[in-house]
C-alpha atoms as a PDB file:
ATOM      1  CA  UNK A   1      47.231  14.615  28.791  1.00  0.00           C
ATOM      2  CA  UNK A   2      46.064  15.293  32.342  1.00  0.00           C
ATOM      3  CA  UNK A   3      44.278  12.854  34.570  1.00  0.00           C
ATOM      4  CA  UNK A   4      41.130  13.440  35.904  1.00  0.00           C
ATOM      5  CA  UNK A   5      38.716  12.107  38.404  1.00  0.00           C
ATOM      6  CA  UNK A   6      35.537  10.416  38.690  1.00  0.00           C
ATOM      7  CA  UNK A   7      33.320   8.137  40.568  1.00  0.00           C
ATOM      8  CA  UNK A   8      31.415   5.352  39.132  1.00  0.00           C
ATOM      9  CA  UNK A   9      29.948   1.695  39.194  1.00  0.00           C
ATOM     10  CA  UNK A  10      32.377  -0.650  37.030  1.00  0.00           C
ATOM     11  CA  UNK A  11      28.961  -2.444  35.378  1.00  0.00           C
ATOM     12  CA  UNK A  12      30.861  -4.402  32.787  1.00  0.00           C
ATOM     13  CA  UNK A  13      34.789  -6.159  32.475  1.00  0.00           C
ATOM     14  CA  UNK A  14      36.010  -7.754  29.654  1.00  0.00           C
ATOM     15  CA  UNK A  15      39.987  -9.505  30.049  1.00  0.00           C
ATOM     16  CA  UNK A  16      42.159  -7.820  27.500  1.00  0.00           C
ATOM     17  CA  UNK A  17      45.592  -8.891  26.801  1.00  0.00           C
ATOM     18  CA  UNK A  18      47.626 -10.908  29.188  1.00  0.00           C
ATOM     19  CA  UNK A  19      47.314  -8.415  32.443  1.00  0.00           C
ATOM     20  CA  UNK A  20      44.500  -5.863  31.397  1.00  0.00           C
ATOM     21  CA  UNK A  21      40.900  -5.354  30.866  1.00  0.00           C
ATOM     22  CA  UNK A  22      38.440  -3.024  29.658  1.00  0.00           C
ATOM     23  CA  UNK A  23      35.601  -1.883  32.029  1.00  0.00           C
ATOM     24  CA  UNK A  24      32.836  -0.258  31.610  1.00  0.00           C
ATOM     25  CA  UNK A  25      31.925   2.718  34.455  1.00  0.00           C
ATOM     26  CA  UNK A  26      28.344   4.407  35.047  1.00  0.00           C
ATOM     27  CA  UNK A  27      30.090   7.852  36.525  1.00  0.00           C
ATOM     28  CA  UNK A  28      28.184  10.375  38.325  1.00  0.00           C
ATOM     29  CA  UNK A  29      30.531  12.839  36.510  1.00  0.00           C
ATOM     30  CA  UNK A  30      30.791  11.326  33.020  1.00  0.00           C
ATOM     31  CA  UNK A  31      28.299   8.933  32.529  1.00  0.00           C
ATOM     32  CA  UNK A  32      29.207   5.941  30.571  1.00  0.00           C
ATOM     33  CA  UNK A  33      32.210   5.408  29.777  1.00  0.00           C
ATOM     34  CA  UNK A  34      34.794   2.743  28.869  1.00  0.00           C
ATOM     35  CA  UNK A  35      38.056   2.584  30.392  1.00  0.00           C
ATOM     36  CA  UNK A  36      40.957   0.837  29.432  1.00  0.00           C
ATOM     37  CA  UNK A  37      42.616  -0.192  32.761  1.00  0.00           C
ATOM     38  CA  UNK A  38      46.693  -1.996  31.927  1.00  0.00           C
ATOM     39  CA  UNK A  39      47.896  -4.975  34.301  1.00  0.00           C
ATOM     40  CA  UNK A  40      44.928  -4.785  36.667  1.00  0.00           C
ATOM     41  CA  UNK A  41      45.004  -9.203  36.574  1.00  0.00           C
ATOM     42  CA  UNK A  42      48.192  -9.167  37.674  1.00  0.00           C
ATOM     43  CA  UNK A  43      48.023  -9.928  41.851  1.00  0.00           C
ATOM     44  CA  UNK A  44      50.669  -7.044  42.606  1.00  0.00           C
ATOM     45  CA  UNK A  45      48.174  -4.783  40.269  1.00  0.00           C
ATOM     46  CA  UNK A  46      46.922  -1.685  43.061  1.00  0.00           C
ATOM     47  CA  UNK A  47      44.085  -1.326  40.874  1.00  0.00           C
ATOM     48  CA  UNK A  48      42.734  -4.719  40.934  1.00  0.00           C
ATOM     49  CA  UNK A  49      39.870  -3.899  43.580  1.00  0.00           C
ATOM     50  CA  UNK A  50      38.785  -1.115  42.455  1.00  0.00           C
ATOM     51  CA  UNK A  51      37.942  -2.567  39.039  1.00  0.00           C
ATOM     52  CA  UNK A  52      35.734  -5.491  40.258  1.00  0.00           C
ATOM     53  CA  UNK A  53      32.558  -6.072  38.830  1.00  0.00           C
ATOM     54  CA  UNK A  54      29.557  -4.446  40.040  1.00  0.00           C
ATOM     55  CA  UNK A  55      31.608  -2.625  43.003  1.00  0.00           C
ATOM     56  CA  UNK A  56      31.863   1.276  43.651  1.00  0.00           C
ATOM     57  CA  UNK A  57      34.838   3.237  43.098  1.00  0.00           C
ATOM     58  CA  UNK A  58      37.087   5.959  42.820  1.00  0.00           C
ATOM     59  CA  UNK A  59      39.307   6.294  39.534  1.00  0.00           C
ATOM     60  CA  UNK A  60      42.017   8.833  38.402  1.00  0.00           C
ATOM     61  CA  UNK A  61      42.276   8.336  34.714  1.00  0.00           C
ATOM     62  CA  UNK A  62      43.398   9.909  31.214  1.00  0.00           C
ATOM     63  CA  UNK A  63      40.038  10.956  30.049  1.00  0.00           C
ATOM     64  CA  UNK A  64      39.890  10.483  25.813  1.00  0.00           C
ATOM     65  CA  UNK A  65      38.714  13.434  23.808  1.00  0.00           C
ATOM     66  CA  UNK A  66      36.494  11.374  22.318  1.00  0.00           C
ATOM     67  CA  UNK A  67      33.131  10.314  24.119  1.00  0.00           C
ATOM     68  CA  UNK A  68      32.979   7.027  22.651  1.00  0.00           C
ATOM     69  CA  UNK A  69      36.618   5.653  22.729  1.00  0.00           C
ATOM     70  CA  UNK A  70      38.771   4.361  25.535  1.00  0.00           C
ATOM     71  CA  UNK A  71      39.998   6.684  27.910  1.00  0.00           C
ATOM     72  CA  UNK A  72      42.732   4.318  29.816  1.00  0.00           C
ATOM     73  CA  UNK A  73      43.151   4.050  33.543  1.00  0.00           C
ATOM     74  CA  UNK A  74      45.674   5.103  35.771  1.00  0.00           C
ATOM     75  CA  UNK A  75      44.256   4.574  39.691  1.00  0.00           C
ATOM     76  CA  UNK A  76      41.634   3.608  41.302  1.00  0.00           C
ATOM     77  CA  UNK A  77      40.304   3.051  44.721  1.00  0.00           C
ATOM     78  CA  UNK A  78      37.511   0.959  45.896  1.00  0.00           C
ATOM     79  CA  UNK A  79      34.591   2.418  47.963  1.00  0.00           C
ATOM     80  CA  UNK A  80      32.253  -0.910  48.445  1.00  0.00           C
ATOM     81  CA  UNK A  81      32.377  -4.004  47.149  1.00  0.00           C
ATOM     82  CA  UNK A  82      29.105  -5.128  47.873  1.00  0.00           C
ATOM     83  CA  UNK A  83      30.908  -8.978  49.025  1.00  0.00           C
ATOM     84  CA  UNK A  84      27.263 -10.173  49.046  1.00  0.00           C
ATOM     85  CA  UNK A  85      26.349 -10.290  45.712  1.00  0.00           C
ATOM     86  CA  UNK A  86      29.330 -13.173  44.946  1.00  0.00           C
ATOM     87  CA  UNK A  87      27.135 -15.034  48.205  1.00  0.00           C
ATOM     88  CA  UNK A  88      24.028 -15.402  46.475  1.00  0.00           C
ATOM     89  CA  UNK A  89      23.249 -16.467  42.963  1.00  0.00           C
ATOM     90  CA  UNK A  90      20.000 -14.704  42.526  1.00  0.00           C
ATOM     91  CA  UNK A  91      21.477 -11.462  44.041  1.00  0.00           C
ATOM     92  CA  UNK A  92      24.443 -11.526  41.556  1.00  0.00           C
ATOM     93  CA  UNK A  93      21.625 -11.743  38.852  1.00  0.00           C
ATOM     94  CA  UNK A  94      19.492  -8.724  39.969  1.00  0.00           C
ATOM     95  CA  UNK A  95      22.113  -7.043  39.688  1.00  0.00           C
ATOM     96  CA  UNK A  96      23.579  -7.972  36.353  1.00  0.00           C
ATOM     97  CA  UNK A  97      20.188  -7.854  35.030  1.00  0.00           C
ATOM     98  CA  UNK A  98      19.904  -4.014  35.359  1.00  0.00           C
ATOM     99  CA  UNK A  99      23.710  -3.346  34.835  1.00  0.00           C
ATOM    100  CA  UNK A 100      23.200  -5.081  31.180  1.00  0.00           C
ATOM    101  CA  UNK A 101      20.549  -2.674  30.920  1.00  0.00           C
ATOM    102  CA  UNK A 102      22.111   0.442  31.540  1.00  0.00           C
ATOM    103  CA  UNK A 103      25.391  -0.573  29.711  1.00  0.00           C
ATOM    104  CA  UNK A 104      23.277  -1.373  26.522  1.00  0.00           C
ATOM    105  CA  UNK A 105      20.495   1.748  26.913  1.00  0.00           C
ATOM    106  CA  UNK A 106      23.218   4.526  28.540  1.00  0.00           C
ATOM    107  CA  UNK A 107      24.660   7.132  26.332  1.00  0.00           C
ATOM    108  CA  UNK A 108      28.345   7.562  26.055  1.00  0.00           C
ATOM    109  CA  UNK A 109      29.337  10.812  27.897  1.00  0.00           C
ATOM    110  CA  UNK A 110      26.133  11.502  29.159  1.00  0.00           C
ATOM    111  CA  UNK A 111      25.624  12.139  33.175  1.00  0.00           C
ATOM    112  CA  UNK A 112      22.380  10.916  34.256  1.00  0.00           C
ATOM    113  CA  UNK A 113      22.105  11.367  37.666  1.00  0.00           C
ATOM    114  CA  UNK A 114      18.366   9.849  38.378  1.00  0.00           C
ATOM    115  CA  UNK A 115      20.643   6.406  36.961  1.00  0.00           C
ATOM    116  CA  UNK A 116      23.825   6.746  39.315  1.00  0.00           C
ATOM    117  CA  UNK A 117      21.163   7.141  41.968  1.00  0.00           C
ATOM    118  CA  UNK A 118      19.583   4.059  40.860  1.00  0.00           C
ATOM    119  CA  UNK A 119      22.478   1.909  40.626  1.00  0.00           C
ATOM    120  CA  UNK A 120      24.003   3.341  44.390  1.00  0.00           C
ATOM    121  CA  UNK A 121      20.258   2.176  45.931  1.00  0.00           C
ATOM    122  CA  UNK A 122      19.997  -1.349  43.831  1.00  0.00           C
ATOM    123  CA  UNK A 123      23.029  -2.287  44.717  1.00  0.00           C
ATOM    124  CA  UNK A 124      22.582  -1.623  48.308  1.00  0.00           C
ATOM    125  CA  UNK A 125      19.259  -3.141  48.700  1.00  0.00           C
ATOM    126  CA  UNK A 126      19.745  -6.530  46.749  1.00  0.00           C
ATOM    127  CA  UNK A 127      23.178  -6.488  48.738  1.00  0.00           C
ATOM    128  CA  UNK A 128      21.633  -6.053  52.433  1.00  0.00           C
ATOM    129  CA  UNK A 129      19.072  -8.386  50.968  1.00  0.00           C
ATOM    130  CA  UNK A 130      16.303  -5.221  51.171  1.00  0.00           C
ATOM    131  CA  UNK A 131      13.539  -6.128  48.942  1.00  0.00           C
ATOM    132  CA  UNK A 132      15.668  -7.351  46.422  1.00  0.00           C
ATOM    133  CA  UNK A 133      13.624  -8.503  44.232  1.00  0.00           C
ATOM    134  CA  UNK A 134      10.969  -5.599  44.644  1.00  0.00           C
ATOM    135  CA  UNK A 135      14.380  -3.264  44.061  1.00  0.00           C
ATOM    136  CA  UNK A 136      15.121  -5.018  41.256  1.00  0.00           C
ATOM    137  CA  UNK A 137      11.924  -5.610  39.112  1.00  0.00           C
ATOM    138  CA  UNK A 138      11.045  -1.531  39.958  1.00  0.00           C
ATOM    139  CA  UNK A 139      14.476  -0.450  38.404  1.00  0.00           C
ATOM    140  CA  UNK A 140      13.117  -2.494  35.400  1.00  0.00           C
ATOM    141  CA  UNK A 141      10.946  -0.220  35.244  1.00  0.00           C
ATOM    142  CA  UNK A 142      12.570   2.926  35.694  1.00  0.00           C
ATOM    143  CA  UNK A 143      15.300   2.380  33.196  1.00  0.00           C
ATOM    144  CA  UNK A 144      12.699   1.984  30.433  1.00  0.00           C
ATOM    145  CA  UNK A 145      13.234   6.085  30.966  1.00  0.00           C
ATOM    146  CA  UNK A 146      16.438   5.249  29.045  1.00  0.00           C
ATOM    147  CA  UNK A 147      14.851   3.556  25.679  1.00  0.00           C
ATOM    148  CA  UNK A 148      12.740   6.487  25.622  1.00  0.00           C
ATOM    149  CA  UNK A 149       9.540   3.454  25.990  1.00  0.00           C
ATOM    150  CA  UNK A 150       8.307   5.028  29.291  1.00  0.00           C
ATOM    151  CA  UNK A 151       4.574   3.980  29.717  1.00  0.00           C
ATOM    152  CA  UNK A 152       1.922   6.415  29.890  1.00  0.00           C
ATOM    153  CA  UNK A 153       0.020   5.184  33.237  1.00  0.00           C
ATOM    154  CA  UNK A 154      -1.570   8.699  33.755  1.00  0.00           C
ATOM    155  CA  UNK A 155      -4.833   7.882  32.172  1.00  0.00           C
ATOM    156  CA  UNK A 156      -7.172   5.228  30.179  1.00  0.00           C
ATOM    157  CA  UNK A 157      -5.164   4.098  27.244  1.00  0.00           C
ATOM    158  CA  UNK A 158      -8.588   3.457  25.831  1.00  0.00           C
ATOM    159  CA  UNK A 159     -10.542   6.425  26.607  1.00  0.00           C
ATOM    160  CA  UNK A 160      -7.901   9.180  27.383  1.00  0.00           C
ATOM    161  CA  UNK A 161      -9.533  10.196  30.340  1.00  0.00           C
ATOM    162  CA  UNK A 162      -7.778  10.076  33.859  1.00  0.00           C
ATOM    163  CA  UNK A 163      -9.573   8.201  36.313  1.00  0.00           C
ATOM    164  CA  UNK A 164      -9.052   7.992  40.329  1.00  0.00           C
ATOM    165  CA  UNK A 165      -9.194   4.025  39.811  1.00  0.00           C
ATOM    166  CA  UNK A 166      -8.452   2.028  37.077  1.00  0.00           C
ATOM    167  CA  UNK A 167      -9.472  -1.629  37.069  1.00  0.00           C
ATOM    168  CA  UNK A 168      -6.845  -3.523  35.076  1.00  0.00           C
ATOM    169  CA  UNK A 169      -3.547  -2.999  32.750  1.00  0.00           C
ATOM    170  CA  UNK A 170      -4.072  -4.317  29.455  1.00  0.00           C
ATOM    171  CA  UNK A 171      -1.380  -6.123  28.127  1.00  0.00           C
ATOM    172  CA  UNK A 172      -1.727  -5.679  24.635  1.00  0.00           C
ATOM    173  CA  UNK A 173      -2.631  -2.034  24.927  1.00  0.00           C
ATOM    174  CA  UNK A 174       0.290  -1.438  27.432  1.00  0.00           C
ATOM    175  CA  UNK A 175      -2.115   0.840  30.087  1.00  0.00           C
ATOM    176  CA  UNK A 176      -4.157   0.981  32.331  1.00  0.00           C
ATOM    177  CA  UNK A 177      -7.940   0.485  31.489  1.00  0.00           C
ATOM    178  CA  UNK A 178     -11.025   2.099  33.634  1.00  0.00           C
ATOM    179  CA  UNK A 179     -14.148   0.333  34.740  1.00  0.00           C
ATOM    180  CA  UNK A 180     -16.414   1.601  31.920  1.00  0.00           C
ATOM    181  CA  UNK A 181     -13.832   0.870  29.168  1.00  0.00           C
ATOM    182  CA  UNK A 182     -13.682  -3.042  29.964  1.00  0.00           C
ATOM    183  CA  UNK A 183     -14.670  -5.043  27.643  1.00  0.00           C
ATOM    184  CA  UNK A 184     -17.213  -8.176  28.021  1.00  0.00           C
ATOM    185  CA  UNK A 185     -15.171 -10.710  27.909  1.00  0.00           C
ATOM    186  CA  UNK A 186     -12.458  -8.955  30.205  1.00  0.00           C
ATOM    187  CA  UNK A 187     -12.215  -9.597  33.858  1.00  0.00           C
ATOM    188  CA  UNK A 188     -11.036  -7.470  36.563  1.00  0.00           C
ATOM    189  CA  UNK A 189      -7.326  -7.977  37.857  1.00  0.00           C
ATOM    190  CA  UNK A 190      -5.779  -8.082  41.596  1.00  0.00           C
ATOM    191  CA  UNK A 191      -6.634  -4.314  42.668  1.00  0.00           C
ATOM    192  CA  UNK A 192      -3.399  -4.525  44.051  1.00  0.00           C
ATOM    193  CA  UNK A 193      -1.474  -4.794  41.273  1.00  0.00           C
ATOM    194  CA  UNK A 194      -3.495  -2.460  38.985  1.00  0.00           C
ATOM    195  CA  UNK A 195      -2.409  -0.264  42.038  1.00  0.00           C
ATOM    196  CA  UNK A 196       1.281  -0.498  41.157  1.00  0.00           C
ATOM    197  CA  UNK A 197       1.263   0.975  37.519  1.00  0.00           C
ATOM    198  CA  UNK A 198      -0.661   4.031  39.364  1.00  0.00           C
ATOM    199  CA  UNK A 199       2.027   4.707  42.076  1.00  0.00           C
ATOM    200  CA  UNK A 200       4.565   3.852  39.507  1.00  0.00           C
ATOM    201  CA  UNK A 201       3.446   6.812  37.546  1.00  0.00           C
ATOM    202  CA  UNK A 202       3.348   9.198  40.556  1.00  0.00           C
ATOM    203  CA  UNK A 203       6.464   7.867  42.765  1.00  0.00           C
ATOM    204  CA  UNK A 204       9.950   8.021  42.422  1.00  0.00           C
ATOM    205  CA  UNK A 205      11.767   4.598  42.694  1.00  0.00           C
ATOM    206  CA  UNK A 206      13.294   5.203  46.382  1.00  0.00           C
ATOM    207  CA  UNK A 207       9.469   6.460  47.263  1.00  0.00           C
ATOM    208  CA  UNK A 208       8.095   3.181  45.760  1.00  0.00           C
ATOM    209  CA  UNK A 209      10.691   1.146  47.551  1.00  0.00           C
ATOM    210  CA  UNK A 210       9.589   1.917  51.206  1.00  0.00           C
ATOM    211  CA  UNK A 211       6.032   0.621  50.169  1.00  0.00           C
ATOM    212  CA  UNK A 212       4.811  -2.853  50.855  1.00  0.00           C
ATOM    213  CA  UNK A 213       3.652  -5.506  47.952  1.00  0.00           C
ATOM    214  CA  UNK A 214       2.215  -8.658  47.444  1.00  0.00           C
ATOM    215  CA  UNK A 215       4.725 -10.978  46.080  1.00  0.00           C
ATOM    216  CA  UNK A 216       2.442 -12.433  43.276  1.00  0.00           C
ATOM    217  CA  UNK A 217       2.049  -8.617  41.921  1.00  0.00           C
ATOM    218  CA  UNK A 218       5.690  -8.375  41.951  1.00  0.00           C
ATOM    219  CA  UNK A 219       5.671 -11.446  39.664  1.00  0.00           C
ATOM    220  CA  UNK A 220       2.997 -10.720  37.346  1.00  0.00           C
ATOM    221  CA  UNK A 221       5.292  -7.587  36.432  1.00  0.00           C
ATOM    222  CA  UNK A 222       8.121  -9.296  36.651  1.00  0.00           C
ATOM    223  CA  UNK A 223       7.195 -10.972  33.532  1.00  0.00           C
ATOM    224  CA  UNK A 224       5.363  -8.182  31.890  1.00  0.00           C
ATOM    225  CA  UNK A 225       8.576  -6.270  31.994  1.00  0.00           C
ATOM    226  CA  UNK A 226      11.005  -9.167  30.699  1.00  0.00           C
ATOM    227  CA  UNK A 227       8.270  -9.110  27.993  1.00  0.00           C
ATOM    228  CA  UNK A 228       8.301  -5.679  27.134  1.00  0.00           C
ATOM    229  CA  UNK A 229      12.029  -4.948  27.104  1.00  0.00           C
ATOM    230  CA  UNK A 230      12.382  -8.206  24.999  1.00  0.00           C
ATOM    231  CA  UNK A 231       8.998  -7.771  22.218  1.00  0.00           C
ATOM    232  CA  UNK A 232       8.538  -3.755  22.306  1.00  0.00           C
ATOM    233  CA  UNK A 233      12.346  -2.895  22.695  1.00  0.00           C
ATOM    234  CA  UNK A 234      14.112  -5.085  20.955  1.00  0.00           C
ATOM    235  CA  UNK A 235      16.289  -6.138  23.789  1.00  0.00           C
ATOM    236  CA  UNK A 236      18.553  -9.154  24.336  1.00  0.00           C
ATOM    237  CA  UNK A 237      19.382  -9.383  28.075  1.00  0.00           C
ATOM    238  CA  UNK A 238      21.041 -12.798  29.050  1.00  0.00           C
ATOM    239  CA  UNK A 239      19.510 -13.275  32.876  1.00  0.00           C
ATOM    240  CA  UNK A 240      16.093 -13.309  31.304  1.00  0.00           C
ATOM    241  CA  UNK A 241      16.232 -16.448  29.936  1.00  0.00           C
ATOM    242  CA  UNK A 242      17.876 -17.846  33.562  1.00  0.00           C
ATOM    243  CA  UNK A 243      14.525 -16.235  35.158  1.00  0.00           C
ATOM    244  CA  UNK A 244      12.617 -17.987  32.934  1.00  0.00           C
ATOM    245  CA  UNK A 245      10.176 -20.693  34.750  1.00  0.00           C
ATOM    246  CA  UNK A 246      11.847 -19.885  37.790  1.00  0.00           C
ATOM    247  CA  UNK A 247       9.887 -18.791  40.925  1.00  0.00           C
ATOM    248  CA  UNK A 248      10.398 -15.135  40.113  1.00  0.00           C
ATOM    249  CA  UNK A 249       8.763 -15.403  36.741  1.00  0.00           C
ATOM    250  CA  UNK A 250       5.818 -18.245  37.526  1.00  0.00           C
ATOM    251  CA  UNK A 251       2.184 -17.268  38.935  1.00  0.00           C
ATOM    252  CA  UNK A 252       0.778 -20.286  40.938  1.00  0.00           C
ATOM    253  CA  UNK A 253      -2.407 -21.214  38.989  1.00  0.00           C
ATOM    254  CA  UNK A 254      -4.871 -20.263  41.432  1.00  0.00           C
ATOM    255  CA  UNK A 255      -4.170 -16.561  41.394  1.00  0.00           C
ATOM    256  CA  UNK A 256      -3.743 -16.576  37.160  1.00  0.00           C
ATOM    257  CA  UNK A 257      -7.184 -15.470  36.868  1.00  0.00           C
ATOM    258  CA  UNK A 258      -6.532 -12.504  38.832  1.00  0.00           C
ATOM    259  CA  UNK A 259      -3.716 -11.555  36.264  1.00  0.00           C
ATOM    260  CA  UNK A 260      -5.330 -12.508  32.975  1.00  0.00           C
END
């Protein structure tokens, strides 16, 4: 069998056997795909760095014919580490946040390159401490793309029509409602974060990431998200339950009204 070559994010380890493990790589070339990598927890193992969690890397490996079995690992080569991350727990848990994500909504074998593109810019931004959390809670978003559960922000989800301002997102309805489709007893939200489900429709995540936001409209979607991926997709994803009543998931009470 000849080896081949690839580069990828290792966004999942599990120790195998006394020396090995089995890691999971997002490849730019492959996709998914799970790699069994021999003696790579021994400390004379080359291959030990380039298998770290979470870090970027080269790999040479025997490639299985089969899209969703082991191929096995013969050398790697790091290409960043991203040594931040292991500073700072709520870094570390932006980060496995979306990697969980991907590993449990990516297709074996399947390239994607809008997610390798993803992954290369979250993991530099929540590294260099770059709107982390704004990097993070946006490639929530994105990766719904994977699940196929994509929101449709382009119009009213009550009248159908599209609208140059809309003046709240309905939770229940998942979309964005316009002025003369409110009901009595609804209020108006923050204008700024109605804003954000309109530019999330018509940016790309690296154009949404060199806008500015307020912090509490960050939140609010913050926990419409965790909601969303847990109630409408079915999704377990551990870190959810360590945002829980956190700051990242809890709206001071004086601005609730403006998210109700």
């Amino acid at each position: 069998m000849s080896a081949v070559n690839l580069q990828g994010f290792v966004i999942n380890s599990l120790d195998y056997e006394d020396y090995a493990q089995i890691i999971t790589v997002f490849s730019l070339q492959f996709g998914k795909i799970t790699l069994y990598a021999p003696g790579v927890r021994k400390i004379t193992s080359k291959n030990r760095y380039a298998v770290q969690l979470f870090c970027k890397s080269d790999f040479e490996i025997f490639k299985s014919r089969q899209v969703d079995t082991m191929s096995k690992l013969k050398s790697g080569v790091i290409i960043t580490n991203y040594e931040n991350l292991a500073k700072d727990f709520m870094s570390y848990l932006y980060v496995q946040g979306v990697c969980d994500i991907v590993d449990q909504l990516a297709t074996f074998g399947l390239p994607d390159g809008e997610v390798y593109n993803l992954l290369d810019l979250v993991l530099d931004n929540i590294n260099q401490d770059n709107k982390r959390f704004a990097t993070y809670v946006f490639a929530l978003y994105y990766l719904l793309g994977l699940a196929g559960t994509k929101l449709d922000l382009s119009r009213c989800v009550r009248c159908f029509k599209q609208k140059p301002w809309y003046r709240r997102f309905d939770y229940k309805d998942r979309g964005l409602v316009c002025l003369n489709c409110l009901h009595p007893n609804e209020n108006k939200q923050s204008q700024s974060f109605v804003n954000i489900f309109q530019k999330l429709n018509k940016c790309s995540f690296a154009e949404m990431l060199k806008l500015d936001y307020n912090f509490i409209d960050l939140i609010a979607l913050h926990v419409f998200l965790i909601d969303y991926y847990e109630s409408d997709n079915g999704m377990v994803v551990p870190v959810f339950k360590s945002f829980k009543d956190t700051a990242s998931t809890r709206i001071p009470e004086h601005c609730k009204v403006d998210y109700i």
